[in-house]
Protein backbone atom coordinates (compact mmCIF):
# COMPACT_ATOMS: atom_id res chain seq x y z
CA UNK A 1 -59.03 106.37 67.14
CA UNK A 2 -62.26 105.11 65.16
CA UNK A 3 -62.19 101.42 64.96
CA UNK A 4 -62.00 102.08 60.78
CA UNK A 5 -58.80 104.06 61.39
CA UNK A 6 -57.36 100.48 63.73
CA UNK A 7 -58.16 98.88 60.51
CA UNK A 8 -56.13 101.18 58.66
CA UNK A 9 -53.43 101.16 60.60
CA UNK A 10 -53.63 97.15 61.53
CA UNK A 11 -52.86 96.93 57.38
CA UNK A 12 -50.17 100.03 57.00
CA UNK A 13 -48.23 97.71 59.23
CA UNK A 14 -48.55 94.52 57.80
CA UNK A 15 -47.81 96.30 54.38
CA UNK A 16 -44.58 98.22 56.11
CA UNK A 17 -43.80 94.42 57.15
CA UNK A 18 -44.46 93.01 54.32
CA UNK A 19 -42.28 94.94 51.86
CA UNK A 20 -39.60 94.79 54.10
CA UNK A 21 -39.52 91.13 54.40
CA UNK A 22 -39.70 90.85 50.66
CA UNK A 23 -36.65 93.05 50.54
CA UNK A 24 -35.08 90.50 53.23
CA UNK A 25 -35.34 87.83 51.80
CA UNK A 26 -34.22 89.03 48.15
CA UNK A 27 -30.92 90.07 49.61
CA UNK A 28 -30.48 86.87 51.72
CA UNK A 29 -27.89 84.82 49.86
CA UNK A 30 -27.53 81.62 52.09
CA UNK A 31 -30.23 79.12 52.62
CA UNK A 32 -29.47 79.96 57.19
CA UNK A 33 -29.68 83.48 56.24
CA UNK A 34 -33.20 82.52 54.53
CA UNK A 35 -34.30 81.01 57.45
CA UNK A 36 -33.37 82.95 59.80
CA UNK A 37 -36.15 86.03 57.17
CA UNK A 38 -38.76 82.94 57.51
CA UNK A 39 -38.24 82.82 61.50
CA UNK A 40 -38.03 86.84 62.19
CA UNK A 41 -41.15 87.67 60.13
CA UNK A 42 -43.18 84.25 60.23
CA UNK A 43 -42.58 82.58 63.69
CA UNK A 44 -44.58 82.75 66.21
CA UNK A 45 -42.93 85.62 68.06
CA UNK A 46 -42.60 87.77 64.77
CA UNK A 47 -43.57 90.86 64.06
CA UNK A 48 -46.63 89.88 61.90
CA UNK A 49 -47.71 87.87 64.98
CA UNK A 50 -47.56 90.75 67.17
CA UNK A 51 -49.63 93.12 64.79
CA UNK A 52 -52.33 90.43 64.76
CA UNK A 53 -52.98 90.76 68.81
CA UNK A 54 -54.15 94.14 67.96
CA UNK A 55 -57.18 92.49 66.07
CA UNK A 56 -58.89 91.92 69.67
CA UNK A 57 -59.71 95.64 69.47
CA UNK A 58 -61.87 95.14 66.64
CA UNK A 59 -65.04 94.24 66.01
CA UNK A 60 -66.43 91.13 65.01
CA UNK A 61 -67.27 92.16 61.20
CA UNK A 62 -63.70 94.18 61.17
CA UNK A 63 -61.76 91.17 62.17
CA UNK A 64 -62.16 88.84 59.25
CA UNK A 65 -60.88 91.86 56.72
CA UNK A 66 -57.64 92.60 58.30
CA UNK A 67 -57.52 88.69 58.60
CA UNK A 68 -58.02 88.21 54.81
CA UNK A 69 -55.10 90.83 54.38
CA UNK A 70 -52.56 89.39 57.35
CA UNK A 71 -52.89 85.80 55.11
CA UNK A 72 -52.38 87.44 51.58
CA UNK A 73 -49.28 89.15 53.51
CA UNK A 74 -48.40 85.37 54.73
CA UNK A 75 -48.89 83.68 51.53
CA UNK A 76 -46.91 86.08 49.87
CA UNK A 77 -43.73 85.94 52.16
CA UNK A 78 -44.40 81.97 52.45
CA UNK A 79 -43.84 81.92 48.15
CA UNK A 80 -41.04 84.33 48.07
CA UNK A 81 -39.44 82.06 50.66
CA UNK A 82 -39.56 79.18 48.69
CA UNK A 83 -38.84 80.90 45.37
CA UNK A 84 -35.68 82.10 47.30
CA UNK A 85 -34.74 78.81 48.25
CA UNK A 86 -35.04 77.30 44.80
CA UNK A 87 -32.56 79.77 43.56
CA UNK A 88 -29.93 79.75 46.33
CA UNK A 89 -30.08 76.08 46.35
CA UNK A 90 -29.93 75.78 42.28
CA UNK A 91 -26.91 78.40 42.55
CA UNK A 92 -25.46 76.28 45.25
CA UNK A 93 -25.27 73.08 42.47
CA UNK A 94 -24.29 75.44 39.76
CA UNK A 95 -21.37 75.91 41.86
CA UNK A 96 -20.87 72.68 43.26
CA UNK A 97 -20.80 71.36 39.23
CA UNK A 98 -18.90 73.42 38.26
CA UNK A 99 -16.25 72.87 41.09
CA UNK A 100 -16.25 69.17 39.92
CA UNK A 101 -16.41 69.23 36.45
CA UNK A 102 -14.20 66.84 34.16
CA UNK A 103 -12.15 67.67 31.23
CA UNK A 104 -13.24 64.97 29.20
CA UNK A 105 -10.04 65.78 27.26
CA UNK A 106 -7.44 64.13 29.77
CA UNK A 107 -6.53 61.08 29.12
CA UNK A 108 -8.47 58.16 31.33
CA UNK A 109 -7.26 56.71 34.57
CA UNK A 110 -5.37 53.66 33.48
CA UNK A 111 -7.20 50.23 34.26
CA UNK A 112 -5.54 47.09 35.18
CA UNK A 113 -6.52 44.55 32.64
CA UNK A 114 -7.34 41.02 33.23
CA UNK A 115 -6.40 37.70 31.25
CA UNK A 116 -7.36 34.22 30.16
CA UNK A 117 -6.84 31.73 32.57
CA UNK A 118 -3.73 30.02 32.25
CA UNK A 119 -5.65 26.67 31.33
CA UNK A 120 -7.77 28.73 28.94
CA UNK A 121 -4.85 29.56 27.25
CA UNK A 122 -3.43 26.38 27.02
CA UNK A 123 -6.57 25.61 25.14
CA UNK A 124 -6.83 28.38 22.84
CA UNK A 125 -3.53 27.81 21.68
CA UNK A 126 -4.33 24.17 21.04
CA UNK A 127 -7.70 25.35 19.05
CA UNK A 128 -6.06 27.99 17.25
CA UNK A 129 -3.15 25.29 16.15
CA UNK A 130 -5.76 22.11 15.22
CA UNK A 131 -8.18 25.00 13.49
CA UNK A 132 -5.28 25.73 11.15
CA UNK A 133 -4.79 22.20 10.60
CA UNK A 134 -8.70 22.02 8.97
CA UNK A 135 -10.09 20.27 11.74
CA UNK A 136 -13.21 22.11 13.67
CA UNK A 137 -13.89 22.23 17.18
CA UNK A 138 -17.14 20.62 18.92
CA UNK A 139 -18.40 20.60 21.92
CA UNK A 140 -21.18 18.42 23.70
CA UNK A 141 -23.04 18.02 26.88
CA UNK A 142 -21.51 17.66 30.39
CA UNK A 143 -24.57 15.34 31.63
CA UNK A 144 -24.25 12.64 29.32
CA UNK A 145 -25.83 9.49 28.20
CA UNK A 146 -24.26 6.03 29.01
CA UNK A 147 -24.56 4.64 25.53
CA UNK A 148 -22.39 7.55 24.27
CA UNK A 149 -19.83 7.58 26.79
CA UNK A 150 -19.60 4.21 27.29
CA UNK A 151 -21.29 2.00 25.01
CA UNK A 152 -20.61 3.00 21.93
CA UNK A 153 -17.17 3.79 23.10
CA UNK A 154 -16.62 -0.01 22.66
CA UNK A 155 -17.23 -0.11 26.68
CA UNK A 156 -20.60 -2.00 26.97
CA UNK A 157 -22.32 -2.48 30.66
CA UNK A 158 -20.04 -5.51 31.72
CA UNK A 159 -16.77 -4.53 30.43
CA UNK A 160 -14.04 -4.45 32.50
CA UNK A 161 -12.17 -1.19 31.40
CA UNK A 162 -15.65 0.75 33.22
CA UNK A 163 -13.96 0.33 36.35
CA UNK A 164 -10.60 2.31 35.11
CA UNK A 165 -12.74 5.32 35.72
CA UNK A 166 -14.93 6.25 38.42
CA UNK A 167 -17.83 8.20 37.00
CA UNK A 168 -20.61 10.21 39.08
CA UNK A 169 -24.07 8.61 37.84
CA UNK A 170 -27.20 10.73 38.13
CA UNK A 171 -29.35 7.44 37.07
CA UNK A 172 -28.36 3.97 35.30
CA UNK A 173 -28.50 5.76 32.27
CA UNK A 174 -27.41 9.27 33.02
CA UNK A 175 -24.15 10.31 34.27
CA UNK A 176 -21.58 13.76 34.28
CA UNK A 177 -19.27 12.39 31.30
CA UNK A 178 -15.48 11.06 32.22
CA UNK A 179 -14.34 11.78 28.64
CA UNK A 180 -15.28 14.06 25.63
CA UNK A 181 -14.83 11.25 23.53
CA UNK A 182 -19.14 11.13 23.76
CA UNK A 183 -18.63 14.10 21.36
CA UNK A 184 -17.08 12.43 19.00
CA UNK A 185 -19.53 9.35 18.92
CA UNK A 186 -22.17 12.33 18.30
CA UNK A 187 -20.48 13.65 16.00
CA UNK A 188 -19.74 10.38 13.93
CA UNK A 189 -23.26 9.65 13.51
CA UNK A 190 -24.18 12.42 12.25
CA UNK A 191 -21.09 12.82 9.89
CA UNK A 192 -21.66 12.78 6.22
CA UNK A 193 -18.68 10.78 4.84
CA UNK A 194 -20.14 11.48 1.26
CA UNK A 195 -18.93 15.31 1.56
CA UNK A 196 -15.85 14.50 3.52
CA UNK A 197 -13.29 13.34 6.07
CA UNK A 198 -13.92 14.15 9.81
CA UNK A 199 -11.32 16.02 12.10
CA UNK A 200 -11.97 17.14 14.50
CA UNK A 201 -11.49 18.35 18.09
CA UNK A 202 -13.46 18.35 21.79
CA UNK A 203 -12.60 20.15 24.54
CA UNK A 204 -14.64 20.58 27.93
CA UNK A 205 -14.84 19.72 31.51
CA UNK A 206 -15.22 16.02 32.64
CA UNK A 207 -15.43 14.79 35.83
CA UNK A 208 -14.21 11.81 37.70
CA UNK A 209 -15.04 10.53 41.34
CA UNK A 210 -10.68 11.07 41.83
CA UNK A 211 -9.53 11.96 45.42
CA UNK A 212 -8.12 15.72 45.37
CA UNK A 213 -4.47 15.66 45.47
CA UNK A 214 -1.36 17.02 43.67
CA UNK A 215 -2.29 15.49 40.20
CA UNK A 216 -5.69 14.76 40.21
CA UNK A 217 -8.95 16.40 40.42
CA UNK A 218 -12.68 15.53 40.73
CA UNK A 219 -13.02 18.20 37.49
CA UNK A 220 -10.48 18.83 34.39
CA UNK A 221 -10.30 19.55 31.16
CA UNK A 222 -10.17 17.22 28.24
CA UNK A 223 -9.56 17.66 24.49
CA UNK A 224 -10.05 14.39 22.57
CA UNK A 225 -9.30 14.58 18.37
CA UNK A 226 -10.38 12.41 16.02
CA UNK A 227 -9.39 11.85 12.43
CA UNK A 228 -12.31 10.03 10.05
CA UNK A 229 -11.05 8.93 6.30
CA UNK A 230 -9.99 6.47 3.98
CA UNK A 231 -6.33 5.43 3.67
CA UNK A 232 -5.43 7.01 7.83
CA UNK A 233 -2.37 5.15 9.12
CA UNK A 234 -0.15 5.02 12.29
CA UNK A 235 2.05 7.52 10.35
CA UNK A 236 -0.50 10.40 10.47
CA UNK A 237 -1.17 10.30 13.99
CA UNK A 238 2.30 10.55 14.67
CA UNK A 239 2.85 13.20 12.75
CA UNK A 240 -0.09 15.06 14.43
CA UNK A 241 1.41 14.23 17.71
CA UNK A 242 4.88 15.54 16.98
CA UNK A 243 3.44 18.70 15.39
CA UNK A 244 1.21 18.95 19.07
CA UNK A 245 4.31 18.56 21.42
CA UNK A 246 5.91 20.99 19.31
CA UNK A 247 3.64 23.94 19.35
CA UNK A 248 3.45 23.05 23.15
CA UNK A 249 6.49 22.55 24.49
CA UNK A 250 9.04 23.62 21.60
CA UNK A 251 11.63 22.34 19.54
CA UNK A 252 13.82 20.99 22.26
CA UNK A 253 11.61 18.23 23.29
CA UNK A 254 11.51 15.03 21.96
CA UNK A 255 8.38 12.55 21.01
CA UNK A 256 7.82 9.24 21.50
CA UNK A 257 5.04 6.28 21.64
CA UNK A 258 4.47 4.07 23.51
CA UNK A 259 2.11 0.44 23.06
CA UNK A 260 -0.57 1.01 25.84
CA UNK A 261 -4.61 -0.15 25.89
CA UNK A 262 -7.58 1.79 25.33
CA UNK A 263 -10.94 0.04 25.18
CA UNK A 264 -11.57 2.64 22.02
CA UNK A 265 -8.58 2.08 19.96
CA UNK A 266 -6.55 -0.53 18.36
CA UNK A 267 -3.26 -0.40 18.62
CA UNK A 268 -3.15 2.10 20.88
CA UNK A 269 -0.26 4.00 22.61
CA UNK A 270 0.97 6.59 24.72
CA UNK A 271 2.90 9.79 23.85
CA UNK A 272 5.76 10.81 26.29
CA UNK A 273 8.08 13.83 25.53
CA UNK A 274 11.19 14.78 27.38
CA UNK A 275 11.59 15.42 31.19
CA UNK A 276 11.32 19.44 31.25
CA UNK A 277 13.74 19.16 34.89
CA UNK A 278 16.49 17.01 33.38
CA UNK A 279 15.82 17.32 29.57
CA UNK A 280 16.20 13.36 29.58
CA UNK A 281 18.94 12.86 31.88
CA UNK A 282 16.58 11.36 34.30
CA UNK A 283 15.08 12.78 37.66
CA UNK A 284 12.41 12.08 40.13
CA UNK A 285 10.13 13.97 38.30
CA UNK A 286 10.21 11.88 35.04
CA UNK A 287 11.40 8.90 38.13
CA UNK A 288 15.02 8.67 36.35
CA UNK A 289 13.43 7.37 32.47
CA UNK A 290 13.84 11.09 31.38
CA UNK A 291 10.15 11.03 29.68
CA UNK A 292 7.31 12.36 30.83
CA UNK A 293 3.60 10.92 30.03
CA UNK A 294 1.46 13.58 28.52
CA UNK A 295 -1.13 11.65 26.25
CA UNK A 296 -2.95 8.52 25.05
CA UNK A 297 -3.75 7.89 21.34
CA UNK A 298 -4.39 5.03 18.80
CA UNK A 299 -6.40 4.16 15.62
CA UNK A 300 -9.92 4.20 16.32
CA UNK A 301 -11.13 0.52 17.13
CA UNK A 302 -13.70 -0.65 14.22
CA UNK A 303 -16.17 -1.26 16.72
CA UNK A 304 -16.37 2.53 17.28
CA UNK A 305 -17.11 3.04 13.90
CA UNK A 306 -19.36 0.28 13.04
CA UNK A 307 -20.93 1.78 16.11
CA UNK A 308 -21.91 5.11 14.69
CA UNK A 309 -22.46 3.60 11.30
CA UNK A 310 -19.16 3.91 9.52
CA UNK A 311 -18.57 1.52 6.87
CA UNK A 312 -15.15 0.22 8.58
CA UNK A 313 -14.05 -1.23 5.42
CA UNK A 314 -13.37 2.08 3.91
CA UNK A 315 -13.18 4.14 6.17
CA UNK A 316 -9.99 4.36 9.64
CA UNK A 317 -8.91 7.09 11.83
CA UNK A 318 -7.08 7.87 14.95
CA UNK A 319 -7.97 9.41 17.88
CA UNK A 320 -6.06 11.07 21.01
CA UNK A 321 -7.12 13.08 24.03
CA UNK A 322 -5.20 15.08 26.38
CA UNK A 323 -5.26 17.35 29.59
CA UNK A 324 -4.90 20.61 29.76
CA UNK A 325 -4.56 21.11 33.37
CA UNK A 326 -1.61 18.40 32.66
CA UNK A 327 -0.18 20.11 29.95
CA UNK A 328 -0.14 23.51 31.93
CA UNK A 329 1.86 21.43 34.90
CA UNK A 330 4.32 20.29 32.67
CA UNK A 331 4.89 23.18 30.22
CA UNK A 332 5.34 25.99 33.14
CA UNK A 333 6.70 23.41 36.11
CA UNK A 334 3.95 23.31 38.31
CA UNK A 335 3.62 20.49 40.77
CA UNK A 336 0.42 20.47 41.94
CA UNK A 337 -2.68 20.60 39.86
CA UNK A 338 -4.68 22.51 42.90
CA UNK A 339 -2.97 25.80 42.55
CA UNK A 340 -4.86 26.12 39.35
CA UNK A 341 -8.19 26.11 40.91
CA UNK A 342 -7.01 28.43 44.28
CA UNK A 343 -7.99 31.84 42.36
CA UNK A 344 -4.37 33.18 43.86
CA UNK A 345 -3.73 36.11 41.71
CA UNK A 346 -0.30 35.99 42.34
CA UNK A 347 0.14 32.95 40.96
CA UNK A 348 -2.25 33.44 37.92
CA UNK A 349 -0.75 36.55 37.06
CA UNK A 350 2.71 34.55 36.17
CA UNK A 351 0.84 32.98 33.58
CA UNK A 352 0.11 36.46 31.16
CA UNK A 353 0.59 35.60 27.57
CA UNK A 354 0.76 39.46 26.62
CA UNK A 355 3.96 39.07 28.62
């Protein structure tokens, strides 16, 4: 055979092998059965491979022609491959979607819902309750200034009534505040008594240098209130102190005050309502009076207010803070203050005001 007829023949093969890996490879219909085309007609033991060997019986100026045709004959397979692939695998996650596709119809799966902390709540309900009353709630910094929480507190550097607290000092003059009552010596010096009384409430976090136990804690909640007018008596912060106890612990308990010292007020007293174990008969929770301690209050000492400008001759108030961590061990029974701050779910979850 003339060396023109080898060319001829070295290309009617590769055409033969061509067409009928094109015709493989549109009927394969699984990305192994794909490979498996790619291996048969383009590994290194495929056909195409073995028409090739028959090049060495050309010539030199033959060889690079049925070369040129053996790579269009490659490049051709080579894209149909990959054009295959790119359909069987787009089929495949046509499928696959359409195996897993939602109903956006049905109904959602159910989701356990959370809640306020049971302190939280004892709070809100105390805003929502003082906020229908007309006062308004404020809230000040945790770092604090001496002069506010102290000084103009009627508690100046040498008094002895500092050392009823034990406060964390970041320097002589900065500390974390032991009280909210700072808030309300802002808030009086900036108070226009021109437009109106002040009333108003302050709840945050204070902190204390107290020993972890049962009833105490190095960080709790406060909520101090304060009354500004003219013509404030004794008789109105009773009656806000009744209508507190109340809304917290219900009709069935009892109110009473007690005389008791405060640096800030004068006179000043303590609230106690009835034992919650023994409704007054006397326990050893309430240690057999039958009360149980919940707040301190007074009228607001006229050095506090000629502090923070108030002209004390026409102007009195009281003031009162409480705890909420407290309140939340007395109103639900709990005896110590820690489990509040343990994160136990369990225990939190007794505590759902949605019921």
């Amino acid at each position: 055979m003339e060396k023109g007829g080898k060319i001829m023949s070295l290309q009617e093969k590769l055409k033969e092998l061509e067409e009928k890996g094109l015709q493989e490879i549109s009927v394969a219909n699984e990305l192994s059965k794909l490979n498996e085309v790619r291996v048969n007609f383009l590994g290194k033991k495929g056909p195409i491979t073995e028409v090739l060997r028959g090049m060495r019986d050309l010539s030199k100026e033959e060889r690079p022609k049925v070369g040129e045709f053996a790579n269009k004959v490659r490049d051709n397979l080579t894209s149909k491959l990959e054009e295959r692939k790119e359909e069987l695998a787009q089929a495949a996650l046509n499928k696959k979607l359409a195996e897993e596709a939602v109903d956006v119809t049905l109904p959602g799966t159910p989701m356990k819902q959370g809640q306020p902390h049971v302190i939280q709540q004892i709070i809100d309900n105390l805003e929502d309750l003082f906020l229908g009353m007309g006062y308004q709630v404020v809230e000040g910094p945790e770092v604090e200034l001496d002069r506010y929480n102290f000084e103009m507190l009627n508690l100046p550097k040498d008094h002895p009534a500092r050392d009823m607290q034990d406060t964390f000092y970041i320097t002589d003059e900065v500390l974390m505040r032991s009280q909210t009552s700072p808030v309300q010596a802002r808030t009086m010096e900036k108070h226009d008594f021109s437009k109106g009384p002040l009333k108003m409430i302050s709840p945050g976090v204070v902190y204390r240098r107290d020993t972890d136990d049962a009833t105490h804690s190095h960080q709790f909640h406060q909520i101090e209130g304060l009354v500004i007018d003219k013509n404030i008596t004794m008789g109105d912060l009773k009656g806000t102190l009744v209508t507190l106890a109340k809304e917290l612990f219900g009709d069935r308990f009892e109110v009473r005050l007690r005389p008791s010292y405060f640096p800030f007020t004068e006179p000043s007293v303590e609230a106690d309502v009835t034992c919650f174990n023994c409704m007054g008969k006397g326990c050893s929770v309430c240690k057999s009076t039958g009360w149980i301690e919940v707040l301190g209050a007074g009228m607001v000492h006229p050095n506090v207010l000629k502090m923070a400008g108030v002209d004390t001759d026409v102007y009195g108030g009281f003031a009162f803070g409480l705890g909420p961590d407290r309140f939340a061990m007395l109103r639900y029974g709990v005896d110590d203050i820690r489990n509040f701050y343990l994160n136990d779910v369990r225990f939190l979850s007794q505590f759902n005001k949605r019921g």
